[in-house]
Protein backbone atom coordinates (compact mmCIF):
# COMPACT_ATOMS: atom_id res chain seq x y z
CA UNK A 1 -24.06 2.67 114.59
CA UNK A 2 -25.10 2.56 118.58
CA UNK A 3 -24.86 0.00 120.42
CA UNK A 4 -28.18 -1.79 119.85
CA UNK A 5 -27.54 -1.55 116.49
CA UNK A 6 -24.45 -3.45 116.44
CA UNK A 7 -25.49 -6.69 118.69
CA UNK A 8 -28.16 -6.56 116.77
CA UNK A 9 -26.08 -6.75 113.83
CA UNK A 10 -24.11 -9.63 115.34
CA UNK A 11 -26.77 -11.75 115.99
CA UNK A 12 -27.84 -11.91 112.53
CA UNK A 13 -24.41 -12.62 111.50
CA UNK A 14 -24.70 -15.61 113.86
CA UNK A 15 -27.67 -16.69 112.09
CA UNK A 16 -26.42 -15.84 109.07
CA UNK A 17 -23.13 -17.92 109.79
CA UNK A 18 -25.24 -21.17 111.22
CA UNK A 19 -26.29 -21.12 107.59
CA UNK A 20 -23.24 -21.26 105.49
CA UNK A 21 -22.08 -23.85 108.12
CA UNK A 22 -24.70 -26.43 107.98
CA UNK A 23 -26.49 -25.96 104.15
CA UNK A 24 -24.93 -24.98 101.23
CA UNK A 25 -28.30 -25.50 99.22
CA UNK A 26 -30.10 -23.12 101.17
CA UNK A 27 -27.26 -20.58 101.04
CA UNK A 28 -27.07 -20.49 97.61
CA UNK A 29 -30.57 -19.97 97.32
CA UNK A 30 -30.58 -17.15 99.98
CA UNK A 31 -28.32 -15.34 97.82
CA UNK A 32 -30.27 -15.26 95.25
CA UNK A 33 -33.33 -13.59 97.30
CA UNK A 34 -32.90 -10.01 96.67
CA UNK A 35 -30.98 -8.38 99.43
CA UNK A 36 -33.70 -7.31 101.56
CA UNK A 37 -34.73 -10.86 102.23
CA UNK A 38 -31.49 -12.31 103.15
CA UNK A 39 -30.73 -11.72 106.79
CA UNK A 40 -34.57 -12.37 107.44
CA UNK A 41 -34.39 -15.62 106.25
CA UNK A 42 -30.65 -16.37 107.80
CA UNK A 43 -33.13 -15.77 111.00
CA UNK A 44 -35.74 -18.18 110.06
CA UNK A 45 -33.34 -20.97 109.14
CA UNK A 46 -30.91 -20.09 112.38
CA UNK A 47 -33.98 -20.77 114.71
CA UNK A 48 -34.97 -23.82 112.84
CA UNK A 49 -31.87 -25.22 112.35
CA UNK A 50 -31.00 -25.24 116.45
CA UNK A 51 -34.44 -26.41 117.55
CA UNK A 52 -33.43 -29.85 114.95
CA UNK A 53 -30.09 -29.89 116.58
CA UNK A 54 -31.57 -30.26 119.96
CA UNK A 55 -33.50 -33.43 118.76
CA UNK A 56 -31.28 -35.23 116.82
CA UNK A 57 -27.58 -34.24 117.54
CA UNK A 58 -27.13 -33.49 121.15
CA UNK A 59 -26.69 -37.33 122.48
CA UNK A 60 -26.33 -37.71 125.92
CA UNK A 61 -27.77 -34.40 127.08
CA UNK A 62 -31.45 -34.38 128.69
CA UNK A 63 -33.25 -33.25 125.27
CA UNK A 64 -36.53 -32.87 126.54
CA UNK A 65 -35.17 -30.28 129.32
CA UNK A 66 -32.99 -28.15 126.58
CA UNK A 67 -35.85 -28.38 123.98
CA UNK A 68 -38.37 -27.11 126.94
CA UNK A 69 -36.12 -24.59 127.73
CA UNK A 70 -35.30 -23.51 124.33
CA UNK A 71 -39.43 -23.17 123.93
CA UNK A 72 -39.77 -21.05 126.44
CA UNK A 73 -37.33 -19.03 125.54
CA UNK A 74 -38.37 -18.40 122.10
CA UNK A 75 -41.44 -17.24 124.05
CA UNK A 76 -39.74 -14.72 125.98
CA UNK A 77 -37.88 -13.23 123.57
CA UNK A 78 -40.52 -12.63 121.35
CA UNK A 79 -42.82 -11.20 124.51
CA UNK A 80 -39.55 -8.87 125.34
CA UNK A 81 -38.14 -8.20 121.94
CA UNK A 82 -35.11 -9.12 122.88
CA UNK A 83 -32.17 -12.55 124.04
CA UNK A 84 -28.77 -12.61 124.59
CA UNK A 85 -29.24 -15.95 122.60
CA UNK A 86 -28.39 -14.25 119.42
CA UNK A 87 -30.51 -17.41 117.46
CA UNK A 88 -33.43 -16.36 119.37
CA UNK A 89 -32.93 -12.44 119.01
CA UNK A 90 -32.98 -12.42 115.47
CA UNK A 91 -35.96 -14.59 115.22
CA UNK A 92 -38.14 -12.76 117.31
CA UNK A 93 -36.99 -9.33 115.76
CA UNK A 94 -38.52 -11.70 111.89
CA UNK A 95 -41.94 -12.89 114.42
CA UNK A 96 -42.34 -9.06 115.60
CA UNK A 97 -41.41 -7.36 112.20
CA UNK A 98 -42.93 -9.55 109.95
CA UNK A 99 -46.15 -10.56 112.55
CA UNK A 100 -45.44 -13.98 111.97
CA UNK A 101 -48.19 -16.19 113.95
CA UNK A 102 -47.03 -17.78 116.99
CA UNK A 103 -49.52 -20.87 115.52
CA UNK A 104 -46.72 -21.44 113.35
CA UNK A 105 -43.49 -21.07 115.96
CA UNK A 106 -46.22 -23.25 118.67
CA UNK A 107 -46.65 -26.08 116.00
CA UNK A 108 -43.05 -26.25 114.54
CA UNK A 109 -41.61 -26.58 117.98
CA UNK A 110 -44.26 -29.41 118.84
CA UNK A 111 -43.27 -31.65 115.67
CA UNK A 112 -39.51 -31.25 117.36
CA UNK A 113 -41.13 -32.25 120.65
CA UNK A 114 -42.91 -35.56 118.91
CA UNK A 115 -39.56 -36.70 117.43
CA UNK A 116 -38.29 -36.93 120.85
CA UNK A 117 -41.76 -39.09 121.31
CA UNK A 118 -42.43 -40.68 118.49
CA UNK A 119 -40.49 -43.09 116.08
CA UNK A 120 -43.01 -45.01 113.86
CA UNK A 121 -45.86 -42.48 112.66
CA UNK A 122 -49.39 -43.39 111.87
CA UNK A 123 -51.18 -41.19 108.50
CA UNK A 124 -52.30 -38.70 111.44
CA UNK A 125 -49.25 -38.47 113.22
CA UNK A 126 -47.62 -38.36 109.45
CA UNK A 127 -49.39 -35.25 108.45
CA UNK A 128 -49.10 -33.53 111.77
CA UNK A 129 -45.43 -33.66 111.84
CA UNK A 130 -44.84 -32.64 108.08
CA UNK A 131 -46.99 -29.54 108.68
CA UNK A 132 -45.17 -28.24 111.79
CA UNK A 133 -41.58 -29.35 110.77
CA UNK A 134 -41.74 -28.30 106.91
CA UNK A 135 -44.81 -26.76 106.03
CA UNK A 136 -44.84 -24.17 108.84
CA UNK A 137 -41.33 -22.89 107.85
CA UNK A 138 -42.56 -22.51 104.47
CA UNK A 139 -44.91 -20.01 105.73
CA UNK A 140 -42.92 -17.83 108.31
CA UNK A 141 -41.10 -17.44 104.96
CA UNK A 142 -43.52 -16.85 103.07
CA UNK A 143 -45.08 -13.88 105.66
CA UNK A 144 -41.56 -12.09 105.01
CA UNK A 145 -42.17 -12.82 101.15
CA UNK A 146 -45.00 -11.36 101.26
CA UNK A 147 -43.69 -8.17 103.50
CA UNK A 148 -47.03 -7.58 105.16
CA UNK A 149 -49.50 -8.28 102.21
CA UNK A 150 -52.24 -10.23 103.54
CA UNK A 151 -54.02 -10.96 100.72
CA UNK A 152 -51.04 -12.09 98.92
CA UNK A 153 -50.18 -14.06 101.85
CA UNK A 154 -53.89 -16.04 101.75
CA UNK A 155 -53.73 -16.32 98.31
CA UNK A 156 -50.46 -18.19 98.22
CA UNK A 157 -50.33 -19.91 101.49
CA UNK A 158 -51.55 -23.73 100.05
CA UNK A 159 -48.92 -23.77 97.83
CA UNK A 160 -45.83 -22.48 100.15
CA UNK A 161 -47.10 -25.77 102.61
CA UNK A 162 -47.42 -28.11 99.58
CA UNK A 163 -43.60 -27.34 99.01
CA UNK A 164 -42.22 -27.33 102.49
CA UNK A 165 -44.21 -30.77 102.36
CA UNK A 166 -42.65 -31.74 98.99
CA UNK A 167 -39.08 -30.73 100.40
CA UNK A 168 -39.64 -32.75 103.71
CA UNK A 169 -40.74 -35.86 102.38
CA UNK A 170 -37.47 -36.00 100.28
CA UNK A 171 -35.54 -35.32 103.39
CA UNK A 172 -36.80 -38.50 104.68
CA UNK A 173 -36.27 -40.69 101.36
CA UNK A 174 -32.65 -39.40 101.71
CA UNK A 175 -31.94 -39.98 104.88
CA UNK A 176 -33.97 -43.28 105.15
CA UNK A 177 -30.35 -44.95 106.69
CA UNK A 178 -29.76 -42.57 109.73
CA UNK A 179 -33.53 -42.27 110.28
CA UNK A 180 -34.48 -46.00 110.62
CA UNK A 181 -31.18 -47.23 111.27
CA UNK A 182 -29.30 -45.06 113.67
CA UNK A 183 -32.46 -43.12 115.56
CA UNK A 184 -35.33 -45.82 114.77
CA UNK A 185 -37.61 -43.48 113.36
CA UNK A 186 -40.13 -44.28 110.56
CA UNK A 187 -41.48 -41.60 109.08
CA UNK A 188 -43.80 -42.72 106.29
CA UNK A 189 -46.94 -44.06 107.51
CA UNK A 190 -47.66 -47.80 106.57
CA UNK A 191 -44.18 -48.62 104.97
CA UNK A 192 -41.98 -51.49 106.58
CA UNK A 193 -38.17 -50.37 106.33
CA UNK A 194 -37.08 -54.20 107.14
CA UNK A 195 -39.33 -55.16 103.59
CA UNK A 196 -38.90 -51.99 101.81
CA UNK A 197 -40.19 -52.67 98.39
CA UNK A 198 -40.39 -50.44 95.28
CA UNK A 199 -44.14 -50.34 95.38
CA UNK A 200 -43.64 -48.61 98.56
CA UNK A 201 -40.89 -46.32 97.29
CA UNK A 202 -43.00 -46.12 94.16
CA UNK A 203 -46.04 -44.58 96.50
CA UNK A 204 -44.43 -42.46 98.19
CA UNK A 205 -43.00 -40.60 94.95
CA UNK A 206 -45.88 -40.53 93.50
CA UNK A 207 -47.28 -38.30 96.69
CA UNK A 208 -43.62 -36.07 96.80
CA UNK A 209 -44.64 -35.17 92.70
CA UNK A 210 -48.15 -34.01 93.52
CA UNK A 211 -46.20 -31.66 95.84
CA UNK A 212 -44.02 -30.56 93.93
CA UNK A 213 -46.34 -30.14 91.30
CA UNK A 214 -48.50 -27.73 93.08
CA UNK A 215 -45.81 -26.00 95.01
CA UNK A 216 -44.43 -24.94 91.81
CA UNK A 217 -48.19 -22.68 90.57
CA UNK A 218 -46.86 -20.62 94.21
CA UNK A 219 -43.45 -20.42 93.17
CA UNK A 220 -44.46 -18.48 90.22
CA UNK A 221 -47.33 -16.19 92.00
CA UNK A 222 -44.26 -15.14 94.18
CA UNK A 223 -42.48 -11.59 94.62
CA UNK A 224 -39.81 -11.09 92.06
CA UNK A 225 -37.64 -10.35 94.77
CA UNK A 226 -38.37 -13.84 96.33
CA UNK A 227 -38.98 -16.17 93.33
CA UNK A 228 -35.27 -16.97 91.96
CA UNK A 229 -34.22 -17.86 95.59
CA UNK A 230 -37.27 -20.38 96.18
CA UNK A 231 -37.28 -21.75 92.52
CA UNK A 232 -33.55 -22.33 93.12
CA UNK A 233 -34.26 -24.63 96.04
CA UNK A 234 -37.20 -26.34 94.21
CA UNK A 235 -34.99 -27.09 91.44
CA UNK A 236 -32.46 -28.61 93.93
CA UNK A 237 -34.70 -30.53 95.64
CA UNK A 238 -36.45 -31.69 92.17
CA UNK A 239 -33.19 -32.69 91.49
CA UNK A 240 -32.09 -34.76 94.11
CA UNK A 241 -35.98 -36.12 94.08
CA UNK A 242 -34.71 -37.35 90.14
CA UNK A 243 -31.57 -39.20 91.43
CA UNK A 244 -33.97 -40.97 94.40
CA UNK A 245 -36.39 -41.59 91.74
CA UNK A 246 -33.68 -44.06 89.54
CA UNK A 247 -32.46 -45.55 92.99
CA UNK A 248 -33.80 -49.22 93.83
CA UNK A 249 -35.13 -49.28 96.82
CA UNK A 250 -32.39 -51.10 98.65
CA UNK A 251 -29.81 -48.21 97.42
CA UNK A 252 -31.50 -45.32 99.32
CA UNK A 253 -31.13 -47.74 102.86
CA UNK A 254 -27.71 -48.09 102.61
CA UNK A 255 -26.82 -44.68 100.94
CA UNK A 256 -27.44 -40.96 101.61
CA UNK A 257 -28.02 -40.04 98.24
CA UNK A 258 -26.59 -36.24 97.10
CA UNK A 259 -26.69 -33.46 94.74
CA UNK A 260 -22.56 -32.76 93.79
CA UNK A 261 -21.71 -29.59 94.33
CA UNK A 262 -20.74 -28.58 90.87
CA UNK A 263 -24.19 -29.60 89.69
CA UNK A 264 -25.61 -26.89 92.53
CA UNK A 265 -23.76 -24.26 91.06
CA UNK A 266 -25.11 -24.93 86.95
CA UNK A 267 -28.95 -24.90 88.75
CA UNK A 268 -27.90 -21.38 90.56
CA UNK A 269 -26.46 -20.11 86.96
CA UNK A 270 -29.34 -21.50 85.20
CA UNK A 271 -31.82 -20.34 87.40
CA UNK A 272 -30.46 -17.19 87.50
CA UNK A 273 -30.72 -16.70 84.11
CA UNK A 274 -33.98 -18.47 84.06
CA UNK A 275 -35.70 -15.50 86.34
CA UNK A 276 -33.51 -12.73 84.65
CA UNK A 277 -35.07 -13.57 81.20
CA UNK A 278 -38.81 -13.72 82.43
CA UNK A 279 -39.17 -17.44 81.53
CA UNK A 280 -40.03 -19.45 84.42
């Protein structure tokens, strides 16, 4: 191995570590991509993961002058193939590799821009931040899914956003408390978080099953190299979407609701076996 080789190397371990540090869902459903996929999508979620960071965890720092500079750098690395940000380097080696469109990077790092902005949404404002915080992701995942078929890519596309949707809008049932309560941000359009009633939280599931719903057609249509891994983190997220579902409304304010770990690792077995026996 030369030298390139091996910082490149590292710098997917870094991604790969950020990862196992901050989600144990998505790890467990990384695994279960075939190999090829994993250190791709370590990349993916490495990037992703900082830019959210920058936004909502680094208190005290001048966010819009890290984010900026984190933008631009994204920029460069991808123009030069090459950081010594190791987040950034393996991204851009997934953007250049995989010719994932910059569209998607440009509108992901804009919803992270609006939540510095922003923090009560309108329907527009709604839509516009679930498709470049969730949907988007789905889709730089889905170009590596798809490992340079176009026409797959196209033909599954609507589906891979209706999920990222479906998996973003439980996000923000779950973490209603720290949303509203510790950054004052309102996410859902229309919905009062002081009067939160279960006609609202009735609404808004009704909207998260259409998603899901549709997302799952995709999940199906995909690779079998990628379909175990993404049906593993639709079933998690169906799952914690149940245990939101049989919350009152009240409940989800004042509690970040969870999926126990021991109940992750029956829906990995199960959908292991699930995709091993050819009946999802």
């Amino acid at each position: 191995m030369n030298h390139m080789d091996l910082f490149t190397k590292t710098t997917l371990e870094c991604s790969k570590l950020i990862t196992e540090n901050y989600s144990t869902s998505f790890t467990l459903g990384i695994k279960t991509l075939d190999k090829r996929f994993h250190l791709p999508i370590y990349a993916i979620y490495g990037f992703v993961r900082y830019a959210d960071e920058i936004v909502d965890t680094f208190h005290g720092f001048d966010k819009k002058t890290l984010l900026s500079r984190f933008k631009a750098e994204t920029y460069l690395a991808i123009e030069e193939g090459i950081s010594l940000n190791p987040v950034l380097h393996s991204f851009q080696l997934m953007v250049n590799q995989y010719k994932i469109d910059h569209e998607l990077i440009e509108a992901f790092l804009h919803s992270m821009e609006m939540d510095l902005y922003f923090a009560d949404y309108n329907q527009d404002g709604y839509e516009e931040y679930i498709y470049g915080s969730a949907e988007v992701v789905g889709l730089m995942c889905l170009r590596i899914f798809c490992e340079g078929d176009t026409a797959m890519y196209d033909r599954l596309k609507d589906d891979a956003r209706r999920l990222g949707s479906a998996f973003q809008k439980v996000n923000f049932l779950r973490d209603i408390k720290s949303d509203f309560q510790e950054r004052g941000r309102t996410y859902f359009p229309n919905v009062d978080f002081k009067n939160f009633t279960l006609e609202d939280k009735k609404s808004i599931e009704d909207d998260i099953q259409a998603d899901f719903d549709a997302a799952l057609r995709g999940i199906i249509a995909l690779p079998q190299g990628a379909k175990s891994g993404v049906y593993l983190a639709y079933r998690y997220y169906l799952r914690l979407f149940d245990k939101i579902k049989v919350c009152p409304a009240s409940k989800i304010q004042n509690e970040r609701i969870r999926v126990p770990d021991f109940q992750k690792i029956l829906l990995l077995a199960s959908t292991y076996f699930q995709v091993r026996l050819n009946t999802l």
